[in-house]
Each structure stands twice: as structure tokens, then as C-alpha cells.
C-alpha atoms as a PDB file:
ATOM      1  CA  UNK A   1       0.000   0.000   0.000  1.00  0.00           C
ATOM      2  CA  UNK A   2       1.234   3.722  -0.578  1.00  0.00           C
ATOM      3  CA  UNK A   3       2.286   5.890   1.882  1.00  0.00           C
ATOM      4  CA  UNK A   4      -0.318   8.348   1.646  1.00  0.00           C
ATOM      5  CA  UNK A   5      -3.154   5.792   1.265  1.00  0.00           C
ATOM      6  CA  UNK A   6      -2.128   4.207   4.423  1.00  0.00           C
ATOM      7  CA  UNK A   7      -1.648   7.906   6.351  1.00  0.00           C
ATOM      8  CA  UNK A   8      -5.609   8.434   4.966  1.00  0.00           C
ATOM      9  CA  UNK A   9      -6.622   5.420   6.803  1.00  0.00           C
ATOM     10  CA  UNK A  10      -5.285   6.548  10.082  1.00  0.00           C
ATOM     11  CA  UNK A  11      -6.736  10.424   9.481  1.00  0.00           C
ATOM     12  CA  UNK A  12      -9.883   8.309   8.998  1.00  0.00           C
ATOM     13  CA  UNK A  13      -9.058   5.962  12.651  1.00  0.00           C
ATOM     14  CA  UNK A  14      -8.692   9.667  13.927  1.00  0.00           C
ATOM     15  CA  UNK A  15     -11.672  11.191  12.350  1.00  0.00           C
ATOM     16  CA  UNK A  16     -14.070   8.311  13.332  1.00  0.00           C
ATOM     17  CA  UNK A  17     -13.048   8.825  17.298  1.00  0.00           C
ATOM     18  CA  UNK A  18     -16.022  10.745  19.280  1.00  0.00           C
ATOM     19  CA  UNK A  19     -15.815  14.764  19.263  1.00  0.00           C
ATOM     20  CA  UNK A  20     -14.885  14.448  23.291  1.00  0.00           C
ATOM     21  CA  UNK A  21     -11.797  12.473  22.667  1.00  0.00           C
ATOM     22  CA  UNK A  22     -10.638  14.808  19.449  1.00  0.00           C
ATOM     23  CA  UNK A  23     -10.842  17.950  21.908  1.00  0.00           C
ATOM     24  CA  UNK A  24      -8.430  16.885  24.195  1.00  0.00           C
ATOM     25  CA  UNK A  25      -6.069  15.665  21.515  1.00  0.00           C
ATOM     26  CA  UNK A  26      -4.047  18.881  21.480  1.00  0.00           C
ATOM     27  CA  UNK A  27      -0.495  18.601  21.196  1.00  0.00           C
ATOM     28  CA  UNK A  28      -0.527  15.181  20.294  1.00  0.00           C
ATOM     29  CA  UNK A  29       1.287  14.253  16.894  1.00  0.00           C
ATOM     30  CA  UNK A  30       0.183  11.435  15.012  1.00  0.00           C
ATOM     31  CA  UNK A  31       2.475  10.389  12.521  1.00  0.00           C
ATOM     32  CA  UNK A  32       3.069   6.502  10.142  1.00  0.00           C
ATOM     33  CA  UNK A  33       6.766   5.425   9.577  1.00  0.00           C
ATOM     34  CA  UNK A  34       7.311   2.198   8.252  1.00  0.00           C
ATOM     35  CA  UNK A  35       9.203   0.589  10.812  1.00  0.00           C
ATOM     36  CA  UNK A  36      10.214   0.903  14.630  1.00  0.00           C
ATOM     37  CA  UNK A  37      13.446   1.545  15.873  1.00  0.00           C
ATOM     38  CA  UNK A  38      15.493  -0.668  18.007  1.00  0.00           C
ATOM     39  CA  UNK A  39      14.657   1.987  20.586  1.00  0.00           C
ATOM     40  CA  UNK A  40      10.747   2.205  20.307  1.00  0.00           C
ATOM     41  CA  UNK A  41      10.985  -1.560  20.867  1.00  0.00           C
ATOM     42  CA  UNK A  42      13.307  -1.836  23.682  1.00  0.00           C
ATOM     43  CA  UNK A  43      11.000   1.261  25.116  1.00  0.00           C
ATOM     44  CA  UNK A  44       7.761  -0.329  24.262  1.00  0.00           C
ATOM     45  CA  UNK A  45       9.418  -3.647  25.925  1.00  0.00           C
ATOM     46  CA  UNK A  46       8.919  -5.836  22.605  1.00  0.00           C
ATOM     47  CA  UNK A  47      11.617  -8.355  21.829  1.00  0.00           C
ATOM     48  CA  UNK A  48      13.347  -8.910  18.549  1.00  0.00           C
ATOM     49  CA  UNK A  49      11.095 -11.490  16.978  1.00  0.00           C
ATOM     50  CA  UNK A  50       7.884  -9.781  18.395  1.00  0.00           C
ATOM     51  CA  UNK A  51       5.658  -7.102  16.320  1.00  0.00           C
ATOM     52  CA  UNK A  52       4.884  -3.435  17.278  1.00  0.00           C
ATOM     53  CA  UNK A  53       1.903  -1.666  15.170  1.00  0.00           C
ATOM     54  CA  UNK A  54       1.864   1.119  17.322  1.00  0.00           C
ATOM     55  CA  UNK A  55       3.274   3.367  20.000  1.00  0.00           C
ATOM     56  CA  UNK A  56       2.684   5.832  22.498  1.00  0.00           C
ATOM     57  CA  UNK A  57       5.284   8.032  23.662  1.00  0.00           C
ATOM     58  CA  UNK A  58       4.662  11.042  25.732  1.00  0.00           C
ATOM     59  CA  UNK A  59       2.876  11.618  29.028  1.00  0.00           C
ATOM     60  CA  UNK A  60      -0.603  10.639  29.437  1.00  0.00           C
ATOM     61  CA  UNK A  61      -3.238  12.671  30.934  1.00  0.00           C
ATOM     62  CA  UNK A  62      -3.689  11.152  34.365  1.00  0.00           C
ATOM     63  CA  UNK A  63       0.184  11.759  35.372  1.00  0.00           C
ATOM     64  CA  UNK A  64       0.318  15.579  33.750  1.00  0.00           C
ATOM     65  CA  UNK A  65       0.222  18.384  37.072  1.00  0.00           C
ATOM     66  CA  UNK A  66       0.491  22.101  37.071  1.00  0.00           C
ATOM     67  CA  UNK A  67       3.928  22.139  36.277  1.00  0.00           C
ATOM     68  CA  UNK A  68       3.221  20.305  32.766  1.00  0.00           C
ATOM     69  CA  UNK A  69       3.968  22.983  30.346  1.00  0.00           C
ATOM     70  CA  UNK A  70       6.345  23.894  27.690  1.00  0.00           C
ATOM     71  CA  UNK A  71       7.071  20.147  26.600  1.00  0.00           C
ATOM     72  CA  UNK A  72       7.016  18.322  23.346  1.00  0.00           C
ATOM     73  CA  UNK A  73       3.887  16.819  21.786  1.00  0.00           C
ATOM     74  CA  UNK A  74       3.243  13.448  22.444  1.00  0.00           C
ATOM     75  CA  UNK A  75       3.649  10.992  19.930  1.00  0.00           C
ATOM     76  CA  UNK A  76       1.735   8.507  18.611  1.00  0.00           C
ATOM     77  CA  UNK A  77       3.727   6.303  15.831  1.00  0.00           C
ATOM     78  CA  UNK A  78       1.799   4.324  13.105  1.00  0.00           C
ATOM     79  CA  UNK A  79       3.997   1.093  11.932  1.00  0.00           C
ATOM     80  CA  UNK A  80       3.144   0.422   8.066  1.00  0.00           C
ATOM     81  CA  UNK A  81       5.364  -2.132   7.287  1.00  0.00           C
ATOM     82  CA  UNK A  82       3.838  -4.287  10.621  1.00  0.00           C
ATOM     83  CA  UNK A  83       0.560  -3.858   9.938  1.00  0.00           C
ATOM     84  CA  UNK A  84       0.508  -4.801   6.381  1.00  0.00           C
ATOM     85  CA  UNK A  85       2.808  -8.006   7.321  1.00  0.00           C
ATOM     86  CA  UNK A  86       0.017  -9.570   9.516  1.00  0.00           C
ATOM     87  CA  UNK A  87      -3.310  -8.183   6.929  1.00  0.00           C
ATOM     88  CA  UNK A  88      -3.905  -9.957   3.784  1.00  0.00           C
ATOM     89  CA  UNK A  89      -6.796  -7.453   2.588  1.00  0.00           C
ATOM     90  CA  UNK A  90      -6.810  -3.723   2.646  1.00  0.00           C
ATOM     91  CA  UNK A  91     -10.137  -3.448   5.137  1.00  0.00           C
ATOM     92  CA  UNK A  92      -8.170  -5.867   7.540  1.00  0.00           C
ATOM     93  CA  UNK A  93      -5.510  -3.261   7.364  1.00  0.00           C
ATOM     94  CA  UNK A  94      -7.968  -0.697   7.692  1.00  0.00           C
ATOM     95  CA  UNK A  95      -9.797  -2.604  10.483  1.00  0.00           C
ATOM     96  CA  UNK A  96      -5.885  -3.189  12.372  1.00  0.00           C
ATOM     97  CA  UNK A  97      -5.174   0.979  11.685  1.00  0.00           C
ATOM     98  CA  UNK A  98      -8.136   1.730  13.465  1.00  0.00           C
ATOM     99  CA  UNK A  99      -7.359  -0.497  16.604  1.00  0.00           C
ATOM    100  CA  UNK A 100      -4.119   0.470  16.906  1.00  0.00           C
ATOM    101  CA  UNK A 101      -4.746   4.309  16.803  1.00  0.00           C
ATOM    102  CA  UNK A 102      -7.349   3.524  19.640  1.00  0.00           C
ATOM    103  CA  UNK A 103      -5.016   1.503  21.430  1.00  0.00           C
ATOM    104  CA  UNK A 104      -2.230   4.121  21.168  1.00  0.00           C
ATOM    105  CA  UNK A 105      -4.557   7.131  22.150  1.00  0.00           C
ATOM    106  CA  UNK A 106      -6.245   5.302  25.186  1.00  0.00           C
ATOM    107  CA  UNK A 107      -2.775   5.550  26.020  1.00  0.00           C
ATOM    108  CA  UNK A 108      -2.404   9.336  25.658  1.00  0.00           C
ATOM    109  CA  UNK A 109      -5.303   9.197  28.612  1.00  0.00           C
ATOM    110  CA  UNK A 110      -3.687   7.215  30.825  1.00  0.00           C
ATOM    111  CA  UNK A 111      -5.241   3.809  30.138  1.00  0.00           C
ATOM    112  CA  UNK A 112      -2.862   0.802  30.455  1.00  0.00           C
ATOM    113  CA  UNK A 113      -2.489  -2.032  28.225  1.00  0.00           C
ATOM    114  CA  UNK A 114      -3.718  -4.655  31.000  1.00  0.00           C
ATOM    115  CA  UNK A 115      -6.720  -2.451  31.278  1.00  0.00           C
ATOM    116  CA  UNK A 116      -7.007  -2.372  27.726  1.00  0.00           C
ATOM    117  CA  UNK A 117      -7.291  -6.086  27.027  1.00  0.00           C
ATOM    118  CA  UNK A 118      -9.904  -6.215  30.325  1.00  0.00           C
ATOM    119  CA  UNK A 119     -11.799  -4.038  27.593  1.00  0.00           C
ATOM    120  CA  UNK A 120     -11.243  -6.053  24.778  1.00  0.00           C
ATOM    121  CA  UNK A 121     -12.426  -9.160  26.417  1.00  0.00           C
ATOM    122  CA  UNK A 122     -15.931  -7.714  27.708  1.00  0.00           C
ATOM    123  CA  UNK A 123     -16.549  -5.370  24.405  1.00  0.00           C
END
């Protein structure tokens, strides 16, 4: 898939989210490289042979105090090349975008990834 056709399909992850969750995405870049570092893995505590579709990287809502101010956006890093490895139609990838932008930005608001898959299971 091309670049830009993937980067639609997480505008459209991003668009589809309800208006409460877009307002209080300011400051939050969302951006689709094709792979992850050796760093985003080691940080995201993925080994070698595993697969990382998405990450968060910034500080999420529930930990940010008065004196949060003047920092760098937060992050949130689409992984083409992953994604496409594990799809083999284009609305699976568009079905995998989508869950992985919600994963990532549950993170941005301080939900974990144990509490995420208690979520999973019941929805």
C-alpha cells in the first residue's frame, strides 16, 4: 500500500473517534513510519522477533500536574510495514489501523495495556 493511502486510513481511525476524545487531543502528533526503531521496541518492551503496530510516547493525561507545560507533543507512531505483514486485505488493514490508533490514544489518557485487554475481552 502507498504511503499516503495508508496515512488516509489513520486520518480516517482519527476522524471516526467521538468529538470528546478529538478535543483533548491537542499537542498530540500522530504520525506513520514504516518501521520501529530498536529503541521504540526496547522502550515499548517488545523483543526482537515480536511485532509493534503502534506506540505511544509522551505523558498521558492522568500523570500531567500544574507544572506540565512547555514540553514536546506526544507521539503517537503508526507502523506500516507491521501492519501490512500480519493483513492480507486492505479493510483488515484498515480494520488493524483503526485499533491500533485507539489503542495508542487510550494511552495518551492514561489507560494501560492490562486495562485495555480487560476491555477487549468484555466489548
Amino acid at each position: 500500500m502507498r504511503r499516503e493511502e495508508f496515512e488516509r486510513l489513520v486520518a480516517e481511525a482519527l476522524e471516526g473517534l467521538p468529538e470528546e476524545f478529538q478535543k483533548r487531543l491537542d499537542n498530540v502528533d500522530l504520525v506513520v513510519v514504516a518501521y520501529p526503531t530498536r529503541g521504540q521496541m526496547e522502550r515499548a518492551g517488545v523483543g526482537p522477533h515480536q511485532t509493534l503496530f503502534g506506540l505511544y510516547e509522551g505523558v498521558p493525561l492522568t500523570k500531567r500536574d500544574r507544572g506540565y507545560h512547555l514540553v514536546l507533543p506526544d507521539k503517537i507512531t503508526v507502523f506500516q510495514r507491521p501492519v501490512e505483514a500480519v493483513c492480507r486485505t486492505n479493510e483488515e488493514i484498515r480494520n488493524l489501523v483503526r485499533q491500533t490508533v485507539i489503542h495508542e490514544i487510550a494511552h495518551h489518557f492514561g489507560i494501560g495495556d492490562e486495562r485495555l485487554r480487560e476491555l477487549e475481552k468484555d466489548g
